[in-house]
Protein backbone atom coordinates (compact mmCIF):
# COMPACT_ATOMS: atom_id res chain seq x y z
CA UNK A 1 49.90 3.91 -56.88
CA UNK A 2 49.66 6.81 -54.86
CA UNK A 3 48.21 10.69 -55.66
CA UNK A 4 44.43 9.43 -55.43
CA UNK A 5 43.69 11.75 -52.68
CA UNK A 6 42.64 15.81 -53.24
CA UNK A 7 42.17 18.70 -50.52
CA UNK A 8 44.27 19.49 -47.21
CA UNK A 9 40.38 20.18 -45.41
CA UNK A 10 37.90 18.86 -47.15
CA UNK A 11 39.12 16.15 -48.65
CA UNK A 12 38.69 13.48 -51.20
CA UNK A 13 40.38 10.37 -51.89
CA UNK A 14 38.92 8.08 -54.93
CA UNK A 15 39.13 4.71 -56.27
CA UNK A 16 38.04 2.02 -58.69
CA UNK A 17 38.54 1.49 -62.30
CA UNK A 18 36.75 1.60 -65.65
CA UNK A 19 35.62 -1.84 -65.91
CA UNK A 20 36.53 -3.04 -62.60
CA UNK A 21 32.90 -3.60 -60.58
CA UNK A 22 32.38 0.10 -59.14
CA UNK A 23 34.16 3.18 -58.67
CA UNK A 24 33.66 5.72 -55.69
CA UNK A 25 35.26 8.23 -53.50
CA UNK A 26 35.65 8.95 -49.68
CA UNK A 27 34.83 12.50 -48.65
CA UNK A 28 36.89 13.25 -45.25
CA UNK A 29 36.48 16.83 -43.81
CA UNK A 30 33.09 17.74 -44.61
CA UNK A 31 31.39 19.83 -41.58
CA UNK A 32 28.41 17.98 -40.02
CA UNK A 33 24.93 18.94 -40.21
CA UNK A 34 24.90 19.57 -43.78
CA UNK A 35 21.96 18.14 -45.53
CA UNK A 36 22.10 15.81 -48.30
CA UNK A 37 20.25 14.08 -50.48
CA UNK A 38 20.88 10.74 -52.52
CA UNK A 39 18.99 12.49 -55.56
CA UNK A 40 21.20 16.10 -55.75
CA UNK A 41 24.52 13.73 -55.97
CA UNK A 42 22.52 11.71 -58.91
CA UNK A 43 21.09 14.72 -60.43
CA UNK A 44 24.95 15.98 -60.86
CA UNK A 45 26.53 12.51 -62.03
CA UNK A 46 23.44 12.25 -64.88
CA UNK A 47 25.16 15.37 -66.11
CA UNK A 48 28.47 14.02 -66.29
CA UNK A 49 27.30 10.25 -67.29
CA UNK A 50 27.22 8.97 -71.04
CA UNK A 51 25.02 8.37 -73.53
CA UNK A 52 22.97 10.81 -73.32
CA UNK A 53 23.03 12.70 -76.59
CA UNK A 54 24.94 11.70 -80.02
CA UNK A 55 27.57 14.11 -78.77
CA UNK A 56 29.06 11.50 -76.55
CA UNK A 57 30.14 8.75 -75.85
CA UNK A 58 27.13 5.81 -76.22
CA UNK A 59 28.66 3.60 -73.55
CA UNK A 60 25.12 3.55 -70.43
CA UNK A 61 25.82 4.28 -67.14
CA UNK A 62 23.06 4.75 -64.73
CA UNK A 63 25.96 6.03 -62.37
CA UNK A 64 23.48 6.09 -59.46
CA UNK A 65 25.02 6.59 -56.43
CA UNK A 66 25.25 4.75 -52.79
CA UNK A 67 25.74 6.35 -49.54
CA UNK A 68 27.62 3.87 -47.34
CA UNK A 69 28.56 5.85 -44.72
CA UNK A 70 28.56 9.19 -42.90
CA UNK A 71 25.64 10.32 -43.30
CA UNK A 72 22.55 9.73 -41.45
CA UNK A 73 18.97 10.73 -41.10
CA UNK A 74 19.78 13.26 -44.02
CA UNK A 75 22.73 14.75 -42.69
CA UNK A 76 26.35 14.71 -42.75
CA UNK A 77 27.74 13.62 -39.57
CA UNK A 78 31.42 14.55 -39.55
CA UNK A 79 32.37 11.04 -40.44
CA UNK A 80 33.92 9.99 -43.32
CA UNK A 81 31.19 10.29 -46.01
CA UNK A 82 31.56 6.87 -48.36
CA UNK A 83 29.81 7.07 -52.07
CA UNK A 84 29.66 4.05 -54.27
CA UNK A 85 29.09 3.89 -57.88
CA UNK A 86 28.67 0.91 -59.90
CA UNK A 87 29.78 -0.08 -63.37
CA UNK A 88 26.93 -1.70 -65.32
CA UNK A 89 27.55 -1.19 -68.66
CA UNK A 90 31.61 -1.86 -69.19
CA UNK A 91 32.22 -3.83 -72.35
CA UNK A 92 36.19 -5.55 -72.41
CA UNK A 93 35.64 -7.60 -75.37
CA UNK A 94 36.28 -4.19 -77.42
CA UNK A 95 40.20 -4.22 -76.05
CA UNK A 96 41.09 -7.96 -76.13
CA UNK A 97 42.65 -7.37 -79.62
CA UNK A 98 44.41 -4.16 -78.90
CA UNK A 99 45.96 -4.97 -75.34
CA UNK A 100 49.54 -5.80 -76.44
CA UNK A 101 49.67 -2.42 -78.48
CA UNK A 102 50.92 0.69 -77.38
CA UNK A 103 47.45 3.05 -78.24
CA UNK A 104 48.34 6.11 -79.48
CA UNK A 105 47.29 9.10 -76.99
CA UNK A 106 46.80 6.87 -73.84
CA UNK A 107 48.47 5.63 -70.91
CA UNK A 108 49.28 2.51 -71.76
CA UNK A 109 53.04 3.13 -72.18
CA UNK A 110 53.92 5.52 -69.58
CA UNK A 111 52.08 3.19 -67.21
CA UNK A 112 54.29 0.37 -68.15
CA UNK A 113 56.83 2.01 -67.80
CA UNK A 114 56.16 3.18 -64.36
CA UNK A 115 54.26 0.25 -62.77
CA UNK A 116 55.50 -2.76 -64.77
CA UNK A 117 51.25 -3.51 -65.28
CA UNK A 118 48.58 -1.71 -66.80
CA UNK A 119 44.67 -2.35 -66.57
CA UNK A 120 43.81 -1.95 -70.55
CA UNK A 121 39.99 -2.54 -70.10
CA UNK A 122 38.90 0.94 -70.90
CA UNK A 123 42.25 2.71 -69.86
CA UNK A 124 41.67 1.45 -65.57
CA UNK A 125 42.29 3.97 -63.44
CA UNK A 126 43.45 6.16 -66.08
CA UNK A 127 39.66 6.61 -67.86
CA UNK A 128 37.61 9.72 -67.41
CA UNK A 129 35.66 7.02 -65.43
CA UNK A 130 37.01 7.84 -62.35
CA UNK A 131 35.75 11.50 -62.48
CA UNK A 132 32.24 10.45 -62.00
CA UNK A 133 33.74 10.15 -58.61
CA UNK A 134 34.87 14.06 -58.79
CA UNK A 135 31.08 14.70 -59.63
CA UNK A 136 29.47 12.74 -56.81
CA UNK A 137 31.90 14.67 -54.17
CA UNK A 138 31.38 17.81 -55.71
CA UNK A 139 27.70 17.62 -55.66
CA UNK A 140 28.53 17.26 -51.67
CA UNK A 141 30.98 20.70 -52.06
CA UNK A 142 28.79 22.45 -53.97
CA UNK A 143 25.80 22.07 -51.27
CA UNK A 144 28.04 23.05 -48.72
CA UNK A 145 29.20 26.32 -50.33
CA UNK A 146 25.46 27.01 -50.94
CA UNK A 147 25.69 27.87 -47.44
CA UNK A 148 28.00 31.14 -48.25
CA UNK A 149 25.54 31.88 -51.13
CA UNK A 150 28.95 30.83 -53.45
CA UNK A 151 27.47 29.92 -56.84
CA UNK A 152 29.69 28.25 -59.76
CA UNK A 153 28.96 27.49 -63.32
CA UNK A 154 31.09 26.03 -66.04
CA UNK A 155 30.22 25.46 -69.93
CA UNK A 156 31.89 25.41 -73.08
CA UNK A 157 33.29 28.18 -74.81
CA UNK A 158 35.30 26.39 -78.05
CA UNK A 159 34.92 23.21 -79.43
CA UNK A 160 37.88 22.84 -81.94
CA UNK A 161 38.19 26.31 -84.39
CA UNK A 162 34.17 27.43 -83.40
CA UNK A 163 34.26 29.90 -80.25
CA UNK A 164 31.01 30.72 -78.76
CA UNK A 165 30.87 34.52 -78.14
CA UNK A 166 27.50 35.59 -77.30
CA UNK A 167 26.25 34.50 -73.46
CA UNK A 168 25.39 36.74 -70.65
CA UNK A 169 27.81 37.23 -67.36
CA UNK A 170 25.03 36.88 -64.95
CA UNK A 171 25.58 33.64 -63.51
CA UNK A 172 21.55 32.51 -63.17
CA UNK A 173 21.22 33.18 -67.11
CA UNK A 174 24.26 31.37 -67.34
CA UNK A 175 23.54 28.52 -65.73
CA UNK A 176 19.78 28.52 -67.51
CA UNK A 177 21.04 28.62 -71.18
CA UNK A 178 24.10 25.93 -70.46
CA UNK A 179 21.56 23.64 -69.51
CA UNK A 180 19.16 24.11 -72.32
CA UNK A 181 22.33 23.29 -74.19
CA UNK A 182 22.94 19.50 -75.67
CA UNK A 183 26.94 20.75 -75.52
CA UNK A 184 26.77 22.74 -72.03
CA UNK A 185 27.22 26.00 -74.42
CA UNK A 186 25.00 29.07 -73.62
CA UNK A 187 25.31 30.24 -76.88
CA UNK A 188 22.79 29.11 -78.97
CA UNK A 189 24.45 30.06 -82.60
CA UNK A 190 27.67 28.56 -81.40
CA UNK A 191 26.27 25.58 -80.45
CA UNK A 192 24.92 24.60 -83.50
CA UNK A 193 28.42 25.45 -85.35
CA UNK A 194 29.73 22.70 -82.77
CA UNK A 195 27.48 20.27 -83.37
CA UNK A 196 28.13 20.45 -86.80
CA UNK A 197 31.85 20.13 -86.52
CA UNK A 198 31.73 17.25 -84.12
CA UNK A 199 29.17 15.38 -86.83
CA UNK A 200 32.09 15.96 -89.67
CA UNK A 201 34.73 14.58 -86.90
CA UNK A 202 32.62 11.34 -86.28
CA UNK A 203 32.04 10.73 -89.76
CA UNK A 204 35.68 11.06 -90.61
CA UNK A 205 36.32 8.65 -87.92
CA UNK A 206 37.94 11.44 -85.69
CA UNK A 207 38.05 13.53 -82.53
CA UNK A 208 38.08 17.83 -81.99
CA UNK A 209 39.18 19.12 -78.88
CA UNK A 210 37.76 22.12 -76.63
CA UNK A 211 37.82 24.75 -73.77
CA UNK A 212 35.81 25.00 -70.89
CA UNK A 213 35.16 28.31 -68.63
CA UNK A 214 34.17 28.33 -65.17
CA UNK A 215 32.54 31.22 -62.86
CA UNK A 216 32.78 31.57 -59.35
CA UNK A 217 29.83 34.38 -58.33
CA UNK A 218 29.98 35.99 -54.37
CA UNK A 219 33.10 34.62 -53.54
CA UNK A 220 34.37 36.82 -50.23
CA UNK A 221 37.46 38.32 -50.64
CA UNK A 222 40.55 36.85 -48.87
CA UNK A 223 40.91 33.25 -50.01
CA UNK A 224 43.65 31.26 -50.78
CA UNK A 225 47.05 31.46 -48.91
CA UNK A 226 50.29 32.39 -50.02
CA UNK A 227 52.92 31.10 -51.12
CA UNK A 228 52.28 27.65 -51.74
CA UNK A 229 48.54 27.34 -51.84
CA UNK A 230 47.78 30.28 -54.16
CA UNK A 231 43.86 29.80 -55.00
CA UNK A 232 44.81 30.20 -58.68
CA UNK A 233 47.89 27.53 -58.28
CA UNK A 234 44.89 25.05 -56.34
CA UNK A 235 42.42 25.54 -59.47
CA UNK A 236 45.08 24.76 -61.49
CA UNK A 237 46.37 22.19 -59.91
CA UNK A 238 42.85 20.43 -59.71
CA UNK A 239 41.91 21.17 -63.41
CA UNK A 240 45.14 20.25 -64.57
CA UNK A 241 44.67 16.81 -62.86
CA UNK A 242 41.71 15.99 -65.32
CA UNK A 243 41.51 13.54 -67.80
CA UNK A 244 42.69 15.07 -71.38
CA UNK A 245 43.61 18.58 -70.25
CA UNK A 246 46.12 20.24 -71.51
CA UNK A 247 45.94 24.13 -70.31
CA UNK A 248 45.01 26.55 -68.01
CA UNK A 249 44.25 30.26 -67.68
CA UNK A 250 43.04 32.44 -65.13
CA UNK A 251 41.45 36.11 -65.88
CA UNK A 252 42.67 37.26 -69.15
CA UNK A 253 45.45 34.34 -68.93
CA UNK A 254 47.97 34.16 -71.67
CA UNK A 255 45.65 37.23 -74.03
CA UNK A 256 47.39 39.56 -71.20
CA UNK A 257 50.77 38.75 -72.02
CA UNK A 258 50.00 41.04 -75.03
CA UNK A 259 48.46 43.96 -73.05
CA UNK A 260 50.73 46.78 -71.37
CA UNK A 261 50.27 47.04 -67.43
CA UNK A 262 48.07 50.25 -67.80
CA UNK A 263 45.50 48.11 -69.37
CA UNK A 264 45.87 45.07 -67.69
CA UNK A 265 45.86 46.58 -63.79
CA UNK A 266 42.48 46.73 -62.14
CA UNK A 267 41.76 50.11 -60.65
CA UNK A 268 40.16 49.66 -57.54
CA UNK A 269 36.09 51.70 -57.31
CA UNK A 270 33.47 51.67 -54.16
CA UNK A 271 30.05 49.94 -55.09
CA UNK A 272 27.56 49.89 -52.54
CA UNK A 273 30.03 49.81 -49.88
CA UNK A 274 31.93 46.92 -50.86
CA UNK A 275 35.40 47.56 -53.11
CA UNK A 276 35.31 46.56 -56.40
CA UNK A 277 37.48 46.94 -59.79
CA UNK A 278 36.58 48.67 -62.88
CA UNK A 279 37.90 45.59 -64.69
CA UNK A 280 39.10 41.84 -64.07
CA UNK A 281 41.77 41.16 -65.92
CA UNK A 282 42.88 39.47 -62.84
CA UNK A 283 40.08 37.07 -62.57
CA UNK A 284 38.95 37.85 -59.02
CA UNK A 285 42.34 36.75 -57.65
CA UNK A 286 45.56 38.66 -57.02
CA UNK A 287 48.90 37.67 -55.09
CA UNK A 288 46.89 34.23 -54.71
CA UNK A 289 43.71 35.50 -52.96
CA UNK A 290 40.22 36.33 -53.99
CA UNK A 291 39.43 39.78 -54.42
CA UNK A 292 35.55 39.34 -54.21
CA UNK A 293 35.05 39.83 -57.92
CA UNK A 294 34.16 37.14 -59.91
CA UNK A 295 36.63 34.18 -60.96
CA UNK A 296 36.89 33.24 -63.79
CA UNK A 297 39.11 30.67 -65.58
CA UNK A 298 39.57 28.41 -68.40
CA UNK A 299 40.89 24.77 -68.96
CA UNK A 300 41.46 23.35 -72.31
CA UNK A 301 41.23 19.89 -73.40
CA UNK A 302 42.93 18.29 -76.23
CA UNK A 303 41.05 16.05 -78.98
CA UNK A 304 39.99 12.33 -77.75
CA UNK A 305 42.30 10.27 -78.06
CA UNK A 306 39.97 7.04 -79.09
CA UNK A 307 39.14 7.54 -82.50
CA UNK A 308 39.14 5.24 -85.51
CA UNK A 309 41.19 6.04 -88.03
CA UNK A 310 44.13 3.81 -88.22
CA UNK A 311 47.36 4.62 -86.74
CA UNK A 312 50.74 3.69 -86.85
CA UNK A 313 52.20 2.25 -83.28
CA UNK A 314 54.18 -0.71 -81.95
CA UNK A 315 53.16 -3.31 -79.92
CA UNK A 316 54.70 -4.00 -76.58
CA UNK A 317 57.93 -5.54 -77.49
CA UNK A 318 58.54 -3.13 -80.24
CA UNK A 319 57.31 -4.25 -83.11
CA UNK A 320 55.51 -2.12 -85.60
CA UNK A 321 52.30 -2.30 -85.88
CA UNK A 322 48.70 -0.66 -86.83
CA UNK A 323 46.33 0.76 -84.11
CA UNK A 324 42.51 0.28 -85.03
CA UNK A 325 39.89 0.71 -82.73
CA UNK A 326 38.00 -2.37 -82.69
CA UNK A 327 34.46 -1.89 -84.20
CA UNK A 328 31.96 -1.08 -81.80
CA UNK A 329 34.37 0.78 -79.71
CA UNK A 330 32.62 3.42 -77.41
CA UNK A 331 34.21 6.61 -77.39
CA UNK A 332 33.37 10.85 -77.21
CA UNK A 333 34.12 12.57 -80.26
CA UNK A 334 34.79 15.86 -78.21
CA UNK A 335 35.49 14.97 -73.88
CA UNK A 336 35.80 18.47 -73.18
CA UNK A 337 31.60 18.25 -73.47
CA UNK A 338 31.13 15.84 -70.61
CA UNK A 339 34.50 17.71 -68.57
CA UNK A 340 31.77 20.23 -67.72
CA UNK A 341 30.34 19.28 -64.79
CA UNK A 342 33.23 17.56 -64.00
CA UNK A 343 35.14 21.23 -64.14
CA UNK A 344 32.54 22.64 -61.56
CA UNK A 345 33.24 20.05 -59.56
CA UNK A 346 37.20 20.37 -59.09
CA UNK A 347 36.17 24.40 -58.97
CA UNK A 348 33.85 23.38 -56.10
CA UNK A 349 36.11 21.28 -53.95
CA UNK A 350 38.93 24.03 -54.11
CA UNK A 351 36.80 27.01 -52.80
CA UNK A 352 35.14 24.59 -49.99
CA UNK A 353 38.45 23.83 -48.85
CA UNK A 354 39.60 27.40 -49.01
CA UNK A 355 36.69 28.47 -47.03
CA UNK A 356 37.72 25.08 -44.02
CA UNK A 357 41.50 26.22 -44.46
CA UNK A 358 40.29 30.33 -44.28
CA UNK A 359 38.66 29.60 -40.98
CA UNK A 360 42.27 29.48 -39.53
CA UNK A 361 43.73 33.01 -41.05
CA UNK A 362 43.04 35.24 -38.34
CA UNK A 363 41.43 35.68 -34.60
């Protein structure tokens, strides 16, 4: 299998499966002299890890991490930086009597098809496992942008029909109010809307889907490169490359299909010296580079996939057959909740390696 590698710079390549004995990721690129800490990399993968609300999925993870390599007294090195996580709380049993069916909503098929073998503890390679490895490099990214005073944030802003409406765009607040939330939503009113539509889907043995936003705060104008590596195209191309998602907008995205080009054009302004727009429809990025406004974007993610109500399916010579989760399954009722952190961390690794790939542009 190949494509387990992200980043032309800074770069990431990841491996390990769901129930296999760890997972982890090797971070090539990263500048030396950047200081690190085992407990900022842990502090971001307890974000990401489950069980710890109703809201997710009950499987426990302590998803602590362990530097193996390239990093020493503190500090990166310029080496290949190693992380290792371990799996501690994986559970086959649960898919012994659904491995020769073809599960509705998961890779078991096209896998087959492709490979000839699929790992059906947990979904292998293919679980949202493996992004606890996006999180533990990202928690590396995001200290490195800190260093260009770059800030990100990312948080729910739908869980199924229940849009939250009512959060402030200043990045700090933000940030505070996700936090506070058990759903990553900084609006309070919608929050509680959402957690009573996910309770209805778990009762009824289901799954709802949702959207996540990200912000990108004092990111310099200029980054990204044309043609190929638009910044927008590499933000899509890393959120689209998550577990479960299923679209992507940047700006006002597919609402400014419906507005005339009067509207939707930013008209350039002087703030304080620095050029600015009166509006970002855009989303801080046009013709592929950052404009210095803020980006911001959205990735949507389509309803679990694990759920137990029965389904019809065939088993893997064809026969018909009924799909039911075995009891005691493990599963989120809504993944675009635990995506969150995962989201800032794809965001993260594309503007640190558009910053590394910048340094080249010009004398």
């Amino acid at each position: 299998m190949a494509s387990n590698s992200f980043g032309n710079i800074f770069k990431i390549t990841t491996w390990g499966e769901s129930h296999g004995k760890a997972i982890g990721v090797v971070i090539d690129g990263c500048p030396a002299n950047l200081e690190i800490d085992e407990s900022e990399i842990n502090a971001a993968l307890q974000l990401r890890s489950p069980g710890n609300n109703p809201y997710t999925s009950p499987r426990k993870e302590a998803d602590s991490v362990e530097i193996l390599s390239g990093i020493f007294e503190g500090k990166t090195t310029g080496t290949p930086i190693s992380l290792l996580i371990r799996n501690c709380d994986s559970d086959s049993s649960k898919y012994e009597p659904v491995k020769n069916l073809l599960r509705p909503g998961h890779a078991n098929y096209p896998y087959l098809e492709k490979y000839g073998i699929f790992d059906y503890r947990g979904g292998g390679r293919a679980s949202a496992r493996e992004t606890a490895c996006r999180v533990a490099a990202g928690a590396i990214a995001k200290k490195f942008l800190m260093k260009f005073s770059i800030k990100i944030v990312s948080y729910i802003t739908q869980i199924a029909d229940i849009r939250a409406e009512n959060f402030s765009e200043r990045i700090e607040t933000l940030q505070k109010e996700t936090l506070q939330s058990p759903l990553f939503c900084p609006d309070p009113e919608a929050t509680e809307k959402m957690i009573a539509k996910i309770e209805q889907m778990k009762s009824e043995g289901d799954s709802c889907g949702g959207v996540v936003e990200f912000f990108i705060d004092s990111l310099p104008p200029g980054l990204g490169d044309p043609i190929y590596e638009k910044l927008e195209a590499r933000l899509a191309y890393a959120l689209m490359g998550l577990p479960a998602s299923k679209g992507f907008e940047i700006g006002s995205g597919f609402a400014g299909s419906s507005m005339s080009g009067s509207q939707h054009n930013d008209s350039y302004i002087v703030v304080e010296d620095e050029i600015r727009t009166t509006t970002n429809y855009a989303g801080g990025i046009i013709a592929g580079i950052s404009t210095g406004m803020p980006v911001i974007g959205r990735v949507a993610f389509k309803p679990a996939s694990g759920i137990m109500k029965a389904r019809q399916t065939i088993t893997v010579e064809g026969e018909e057959a009924i799909f039911r989760l075995p009891e005691g399954s493990r599963h989120d009722p809504c993944v675009a909740i635990r995506a969150v952190p995962v989201v800032e961390a794809m965001v993260a690794l594309v503007v640190a390696d558009a910053l590394l790939m910048n340094r080249s542009a010009t004398l």
